[in-house]
Protein backbone atom coordinates (compact mmCIF):
# COMPACT_ATOMS: atom_id res chain seq x y z
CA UNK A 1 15.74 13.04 -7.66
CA UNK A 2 19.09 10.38 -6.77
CA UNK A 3 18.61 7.31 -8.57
CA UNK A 4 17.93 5.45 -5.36
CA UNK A 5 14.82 6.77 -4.79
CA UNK A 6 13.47 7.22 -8.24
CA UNK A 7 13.81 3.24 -8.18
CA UNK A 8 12.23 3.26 -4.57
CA UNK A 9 8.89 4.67 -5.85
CA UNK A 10 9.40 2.18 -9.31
CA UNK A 11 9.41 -0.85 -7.45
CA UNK A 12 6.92 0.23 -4.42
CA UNK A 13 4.05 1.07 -6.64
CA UNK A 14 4.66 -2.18 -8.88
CA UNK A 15 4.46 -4.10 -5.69
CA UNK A 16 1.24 -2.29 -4.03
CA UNK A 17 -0.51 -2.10 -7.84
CA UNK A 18 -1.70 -4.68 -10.22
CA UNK A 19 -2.39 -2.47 -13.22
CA UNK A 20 -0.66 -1.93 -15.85
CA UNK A 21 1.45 0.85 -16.85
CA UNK A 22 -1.04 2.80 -19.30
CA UNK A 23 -3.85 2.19 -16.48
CA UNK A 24 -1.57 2.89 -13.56
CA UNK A 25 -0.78 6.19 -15.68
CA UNK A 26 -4.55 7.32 -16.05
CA UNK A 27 -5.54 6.74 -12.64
CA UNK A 28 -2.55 8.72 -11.83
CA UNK A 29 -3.31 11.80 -13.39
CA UNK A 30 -6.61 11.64 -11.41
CA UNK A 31 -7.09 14.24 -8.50
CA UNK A 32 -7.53 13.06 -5.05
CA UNK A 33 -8.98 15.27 -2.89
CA UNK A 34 -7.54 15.84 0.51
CA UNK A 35 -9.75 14.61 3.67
CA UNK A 36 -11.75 17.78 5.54
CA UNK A 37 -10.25 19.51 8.70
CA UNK A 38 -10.04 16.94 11.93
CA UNK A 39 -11.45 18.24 15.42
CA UNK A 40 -8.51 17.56 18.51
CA UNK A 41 -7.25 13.86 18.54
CA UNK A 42 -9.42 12.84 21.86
CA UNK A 43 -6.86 11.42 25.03
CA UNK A 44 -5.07 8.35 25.25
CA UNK A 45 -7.62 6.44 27.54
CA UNK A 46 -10.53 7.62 25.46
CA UNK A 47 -8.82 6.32 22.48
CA UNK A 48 -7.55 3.16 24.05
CA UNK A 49 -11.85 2.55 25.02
CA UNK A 50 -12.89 3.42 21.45
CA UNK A 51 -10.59 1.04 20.14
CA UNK A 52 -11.29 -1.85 22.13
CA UNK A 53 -15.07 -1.31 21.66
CA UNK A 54 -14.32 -0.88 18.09
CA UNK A 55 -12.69 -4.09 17.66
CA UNK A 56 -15.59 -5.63 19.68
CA UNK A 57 -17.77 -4.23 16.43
CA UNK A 58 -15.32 -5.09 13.96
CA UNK A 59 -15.20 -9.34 15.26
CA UNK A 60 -19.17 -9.38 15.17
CA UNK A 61 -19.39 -7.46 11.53
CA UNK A 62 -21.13 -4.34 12.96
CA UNK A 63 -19.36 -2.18 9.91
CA UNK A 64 -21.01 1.16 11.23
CA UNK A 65 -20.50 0.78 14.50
CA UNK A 66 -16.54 0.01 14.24
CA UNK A 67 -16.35 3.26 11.98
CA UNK A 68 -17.95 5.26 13.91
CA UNK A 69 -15.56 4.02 16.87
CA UNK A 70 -12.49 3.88 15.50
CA UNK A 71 -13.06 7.48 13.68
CA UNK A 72 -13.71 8.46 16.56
CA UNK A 73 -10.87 7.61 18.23
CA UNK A 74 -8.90 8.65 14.84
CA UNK A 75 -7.37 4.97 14.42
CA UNK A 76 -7.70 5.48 10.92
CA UNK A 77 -6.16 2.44 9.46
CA UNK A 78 -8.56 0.08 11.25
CA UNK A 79 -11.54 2.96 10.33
CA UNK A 80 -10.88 2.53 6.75
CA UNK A 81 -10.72 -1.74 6.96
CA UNK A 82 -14.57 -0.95 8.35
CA UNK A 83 -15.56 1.54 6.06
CA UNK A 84 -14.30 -0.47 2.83
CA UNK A 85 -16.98 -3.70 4.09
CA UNK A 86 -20.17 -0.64 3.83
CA UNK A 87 -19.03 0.10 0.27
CA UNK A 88 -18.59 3.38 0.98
CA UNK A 89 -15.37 4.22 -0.64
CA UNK A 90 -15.02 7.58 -0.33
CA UNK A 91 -15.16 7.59 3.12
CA UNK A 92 -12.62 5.06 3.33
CA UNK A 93 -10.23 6.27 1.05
CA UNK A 94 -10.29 9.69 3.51
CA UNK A 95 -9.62 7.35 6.51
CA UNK A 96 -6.73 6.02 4.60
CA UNK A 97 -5.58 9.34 3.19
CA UNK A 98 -5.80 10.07 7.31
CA UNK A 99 -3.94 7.13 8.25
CA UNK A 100 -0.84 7.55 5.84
CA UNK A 101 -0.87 11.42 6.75
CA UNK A 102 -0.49 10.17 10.52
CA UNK A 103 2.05 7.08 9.89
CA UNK A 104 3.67 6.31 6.75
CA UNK A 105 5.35 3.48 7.54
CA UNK A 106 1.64 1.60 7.42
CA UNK A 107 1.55 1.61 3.63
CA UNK A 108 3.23 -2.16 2.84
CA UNK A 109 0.60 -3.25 5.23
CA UNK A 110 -1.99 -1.34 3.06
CA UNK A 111 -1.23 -2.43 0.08
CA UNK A 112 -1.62 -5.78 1.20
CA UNK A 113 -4.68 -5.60 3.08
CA UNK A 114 -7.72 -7.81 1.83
CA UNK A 115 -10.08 -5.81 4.11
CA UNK A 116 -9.05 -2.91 1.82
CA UNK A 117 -9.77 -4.76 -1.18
CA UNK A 118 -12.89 -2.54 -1.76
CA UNK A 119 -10.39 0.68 -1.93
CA UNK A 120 -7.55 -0.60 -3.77
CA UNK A 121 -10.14 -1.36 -6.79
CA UNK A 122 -11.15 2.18 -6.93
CA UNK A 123 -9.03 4.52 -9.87
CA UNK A 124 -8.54 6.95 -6.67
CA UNK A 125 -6.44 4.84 -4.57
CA UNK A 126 -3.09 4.74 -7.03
CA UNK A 127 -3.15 8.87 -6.76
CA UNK A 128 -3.00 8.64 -3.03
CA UNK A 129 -0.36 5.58 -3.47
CA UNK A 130 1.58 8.13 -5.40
CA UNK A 131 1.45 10.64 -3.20
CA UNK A 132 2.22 8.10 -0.03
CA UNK A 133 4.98 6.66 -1.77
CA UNK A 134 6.96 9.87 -2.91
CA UNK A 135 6.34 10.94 0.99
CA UNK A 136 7.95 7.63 1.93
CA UNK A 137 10.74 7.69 0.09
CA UNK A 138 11.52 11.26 1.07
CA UNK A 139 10.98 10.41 4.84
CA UNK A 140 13.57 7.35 4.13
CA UNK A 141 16.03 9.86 2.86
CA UNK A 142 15.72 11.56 6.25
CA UNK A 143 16.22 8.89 8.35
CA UNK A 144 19.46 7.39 10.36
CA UNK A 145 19.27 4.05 9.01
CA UNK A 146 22.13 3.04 10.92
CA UNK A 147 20.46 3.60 14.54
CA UNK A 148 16.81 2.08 13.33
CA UNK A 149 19.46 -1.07 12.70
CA UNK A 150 21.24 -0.99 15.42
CA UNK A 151 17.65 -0.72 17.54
CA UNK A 152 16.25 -3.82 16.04
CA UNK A 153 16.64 -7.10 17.71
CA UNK A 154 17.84 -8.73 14.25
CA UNK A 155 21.47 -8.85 13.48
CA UNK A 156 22.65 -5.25 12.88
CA UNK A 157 25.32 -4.85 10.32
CA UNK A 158 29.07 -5.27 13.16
CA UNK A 159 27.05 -5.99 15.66
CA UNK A 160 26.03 -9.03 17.47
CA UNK A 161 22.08 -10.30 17.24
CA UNK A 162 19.76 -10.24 19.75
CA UNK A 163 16.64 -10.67 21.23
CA UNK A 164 14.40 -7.91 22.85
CA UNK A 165 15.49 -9.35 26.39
CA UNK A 166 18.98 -9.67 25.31
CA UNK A 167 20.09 -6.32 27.62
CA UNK A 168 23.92 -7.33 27.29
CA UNK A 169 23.52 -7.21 23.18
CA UNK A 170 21.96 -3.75 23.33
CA UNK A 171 24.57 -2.53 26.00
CA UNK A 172 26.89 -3.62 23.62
CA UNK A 173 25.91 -1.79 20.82
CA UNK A 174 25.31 1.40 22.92
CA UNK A 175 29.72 3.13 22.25
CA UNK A 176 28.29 3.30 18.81
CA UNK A 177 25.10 4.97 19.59
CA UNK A 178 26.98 7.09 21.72
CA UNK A 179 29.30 8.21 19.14
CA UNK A 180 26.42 8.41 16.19
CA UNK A 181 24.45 11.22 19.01
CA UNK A 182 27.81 12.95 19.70
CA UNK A 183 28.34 13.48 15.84
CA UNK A 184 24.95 14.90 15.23
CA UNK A 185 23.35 11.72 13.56
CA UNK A 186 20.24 11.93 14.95
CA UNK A 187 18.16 14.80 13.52
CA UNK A 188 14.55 13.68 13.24
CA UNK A 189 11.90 12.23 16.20
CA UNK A 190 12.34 9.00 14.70
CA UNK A 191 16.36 8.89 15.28
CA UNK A 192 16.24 9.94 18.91
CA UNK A 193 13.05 7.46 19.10
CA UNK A 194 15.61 4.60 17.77
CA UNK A 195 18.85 5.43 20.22
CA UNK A 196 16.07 5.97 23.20
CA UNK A 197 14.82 2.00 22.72
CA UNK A 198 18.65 0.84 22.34
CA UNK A 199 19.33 2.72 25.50
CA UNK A 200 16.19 1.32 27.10
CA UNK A 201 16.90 -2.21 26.01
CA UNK A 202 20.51 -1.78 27.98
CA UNK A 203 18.73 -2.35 31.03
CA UNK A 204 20.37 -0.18 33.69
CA UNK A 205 19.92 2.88 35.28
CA UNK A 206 22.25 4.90 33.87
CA UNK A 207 20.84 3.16 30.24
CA UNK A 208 16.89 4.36 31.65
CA UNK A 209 17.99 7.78 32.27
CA UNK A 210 19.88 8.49 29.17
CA UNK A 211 16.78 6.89 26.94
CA UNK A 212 14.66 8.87 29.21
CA UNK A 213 16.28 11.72 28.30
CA UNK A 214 16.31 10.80 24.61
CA UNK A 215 12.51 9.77 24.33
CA UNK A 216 11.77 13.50 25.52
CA UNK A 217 13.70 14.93 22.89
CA UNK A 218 11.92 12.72 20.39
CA UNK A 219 8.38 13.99 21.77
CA UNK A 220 9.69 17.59 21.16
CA UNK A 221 9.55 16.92 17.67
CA UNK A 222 7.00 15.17 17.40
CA UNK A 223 4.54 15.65 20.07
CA UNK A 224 1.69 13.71 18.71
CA UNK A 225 4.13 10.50 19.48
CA UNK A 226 2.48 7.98 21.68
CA UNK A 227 5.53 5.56 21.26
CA UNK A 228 7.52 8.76 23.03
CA UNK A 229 5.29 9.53 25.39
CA UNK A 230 5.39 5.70 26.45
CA UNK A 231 9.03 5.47 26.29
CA UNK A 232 9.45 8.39 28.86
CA UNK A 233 7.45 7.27 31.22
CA UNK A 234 8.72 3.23 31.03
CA UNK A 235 12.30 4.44 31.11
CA UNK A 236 11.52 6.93 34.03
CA UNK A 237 9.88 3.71 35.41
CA UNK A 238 12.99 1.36 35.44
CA UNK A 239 16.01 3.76 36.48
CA UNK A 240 13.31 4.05 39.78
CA UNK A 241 13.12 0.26 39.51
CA UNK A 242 16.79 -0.76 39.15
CA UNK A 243 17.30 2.15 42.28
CA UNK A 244 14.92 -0.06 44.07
CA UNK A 245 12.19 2.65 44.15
CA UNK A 246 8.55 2.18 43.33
CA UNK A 247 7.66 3.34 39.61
CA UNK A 248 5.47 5.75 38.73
CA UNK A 249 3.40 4.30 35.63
CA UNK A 250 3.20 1.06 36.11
CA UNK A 251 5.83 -0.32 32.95
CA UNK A 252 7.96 -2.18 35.02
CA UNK A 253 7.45 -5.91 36.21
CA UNK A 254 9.36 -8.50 37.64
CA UNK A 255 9.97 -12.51 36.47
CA UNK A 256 10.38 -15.39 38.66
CA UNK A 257 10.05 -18.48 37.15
CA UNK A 258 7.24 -18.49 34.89
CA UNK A 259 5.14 -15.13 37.06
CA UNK A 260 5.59 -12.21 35.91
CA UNK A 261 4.52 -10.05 38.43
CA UNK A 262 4.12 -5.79 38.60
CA UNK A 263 6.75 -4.00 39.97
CA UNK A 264 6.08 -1.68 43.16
CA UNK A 265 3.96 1.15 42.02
CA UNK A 266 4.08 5.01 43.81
CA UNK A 267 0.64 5.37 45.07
CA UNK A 268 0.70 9.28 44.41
CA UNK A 269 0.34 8.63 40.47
CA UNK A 270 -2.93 8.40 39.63
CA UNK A 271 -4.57 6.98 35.75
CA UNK A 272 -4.75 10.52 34.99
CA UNK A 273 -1.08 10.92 35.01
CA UNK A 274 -0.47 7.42 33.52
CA UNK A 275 -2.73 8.71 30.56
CA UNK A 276 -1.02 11.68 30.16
CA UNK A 277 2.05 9.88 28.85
CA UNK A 278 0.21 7.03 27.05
CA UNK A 279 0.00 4.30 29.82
CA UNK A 280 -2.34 2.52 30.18
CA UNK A 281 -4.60 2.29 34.08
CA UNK A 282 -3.29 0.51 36.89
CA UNK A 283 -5.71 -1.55 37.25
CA UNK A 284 -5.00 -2.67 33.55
CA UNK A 285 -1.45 -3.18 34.24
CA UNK A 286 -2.11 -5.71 37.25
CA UNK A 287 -4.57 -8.06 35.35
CA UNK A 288 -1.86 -8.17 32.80
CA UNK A 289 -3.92 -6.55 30.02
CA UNK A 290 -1.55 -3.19 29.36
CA UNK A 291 -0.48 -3.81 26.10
CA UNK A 292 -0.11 -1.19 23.88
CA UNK A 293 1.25 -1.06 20.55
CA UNK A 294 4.63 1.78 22.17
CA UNK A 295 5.63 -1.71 24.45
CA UNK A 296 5.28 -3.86 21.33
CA UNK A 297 7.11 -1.70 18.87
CA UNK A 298 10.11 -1.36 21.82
CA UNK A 299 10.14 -5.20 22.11
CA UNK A 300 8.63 -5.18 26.21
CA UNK A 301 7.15 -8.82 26.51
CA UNK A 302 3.32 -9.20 25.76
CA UNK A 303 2.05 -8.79 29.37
């Protein structure tokens, strides 16, 4: 194992554990045993009504309820903060197993959770730490890091800083995109997923159509991506818009002043469709409460 990583795990499991060395040890060598078979992951508007009602449960302390919904909707992450207030630890330490299985990337905010403080006290959650963290740090050495920089709106390393509005910054960054995709950089969903937002971020047609193009490619490998699945559609959405056609999903909006209003929409698309590639309803996207975590992690404004 390079160096690199070996320190990686060293210093991510010191950070995420307050035992000591001879405890963290013990509770190391402990099995954890993997969570059972899941049925199908239910649609994106089912799961977007679970999760709203479970939120509902988890504001007024209903602890069974807001399992029971977010399980449901397999939001496992916020499952596992309800789980964890019933005591019922091995339940939650399942839904967290679930969560990390489905998106690594939570685990800093894990760690650091005090609705998880139930879990984190119990010897079994430094084995699945383990486990999460060697995962990590081999999913890290997969990664372009260069493109997930170069797709933030902080300063990327040559290039100028920006803000998720700033399309000129992204345009500008998008010769060395270009050339990164040309020389085979981009091998996982997650790279394509990157260069797709820088393109998207550009702001023009030709910029829609090429992240378009991009986020589809990331959905082929990973087809379980709803951060894909929005990007296709949103980017489909504003080469239509910057052609001055109506969009089909209903991404796209338009400022003036301080309204923000929707963008002409094609009545032929119907919720169905929108759901089908993680959008939320039209009539959610007109009373300005389409907000989904795909826009947020892409940098759209709240709408």
């Amino acid at each position: 194992m390079p160096a690199a990583t070996v320190l990686f795990l060293a210093l991510f499991l010191a950070a995420c554990s307050g035992k000591d060395n001879n405890a963290a040890g013990k509770a190391m060598a402990a099995a954890s045993k993997p969570p059972s078979a899941l049925p199908p992951r239910p649609g994106f508007a089912t799961r977007r009504a679970l999760i709203a009602q479970g939120r509902a449960a988890f504001a007024s302390g209903d602890w069974d309820t807001c399992t029971k919904l977010f399980e449901t909707a397999q939001s496992w992450a916020d499952a596992a903060r309800c789980v964890a207030h019933t005591r019922d630890t091995a339940r939650g330490l399942d839904d967290l197993q679930r969560a990390l299985a489905r998106n690594l990337s939570d685990l800093d905010k894990l760690c650091s959770d005090a609705d998880l403080a139930p879990l984190q006290r119990d010897p079994r959650w430094q084995p699945i730490l383990a486990d999460a963290t060697t995962k990590l740090a081999a999913y890290r050495g997969t990664v372009n890091v260069e493109l997930e920089q170069l797709a933030r709106a902080e300063d990327a390393p040559g290039q100028p800083p920006a803000h998720p509005a700033d399309a000129h910054v992204f345009a500008a960054r998008l010769p060395r995109v270009a050339a990164i995709l040309t020389a085979g950089g981009a091998t996982i969903a997650d790279d394509y997923l990157q260069a797709a937002m820088i393109y998207y971020r550009a702001d023009t047609a030709a910029g829609a159509a090429r992240a378009h193009e991009l986020a589809l490619t990331a959905l082929e490998h990973d087809p379980d991506s709803d951060v894909a699945r929005w990007l296709a559609a949103a980017s489909e959405d504003r080469r239509l818009k910057h052609e001055g056609k109506p969009q089909k999903y209903g991404t796209q909006f338009v400022t003036s002043g301080d309204k923000r209003d929707l963008w002409n929409v094609d009545p032929s698309v119907d919720d169905a469709e929108r759901a089908r590639w993680s959008v939320p309803s039209l009539a959610e996207a007109i009373a300005g409460d389409a907000e989904t975590a795909a826009a947020l992690r892409i940098g759209e404004p709240a709408l």
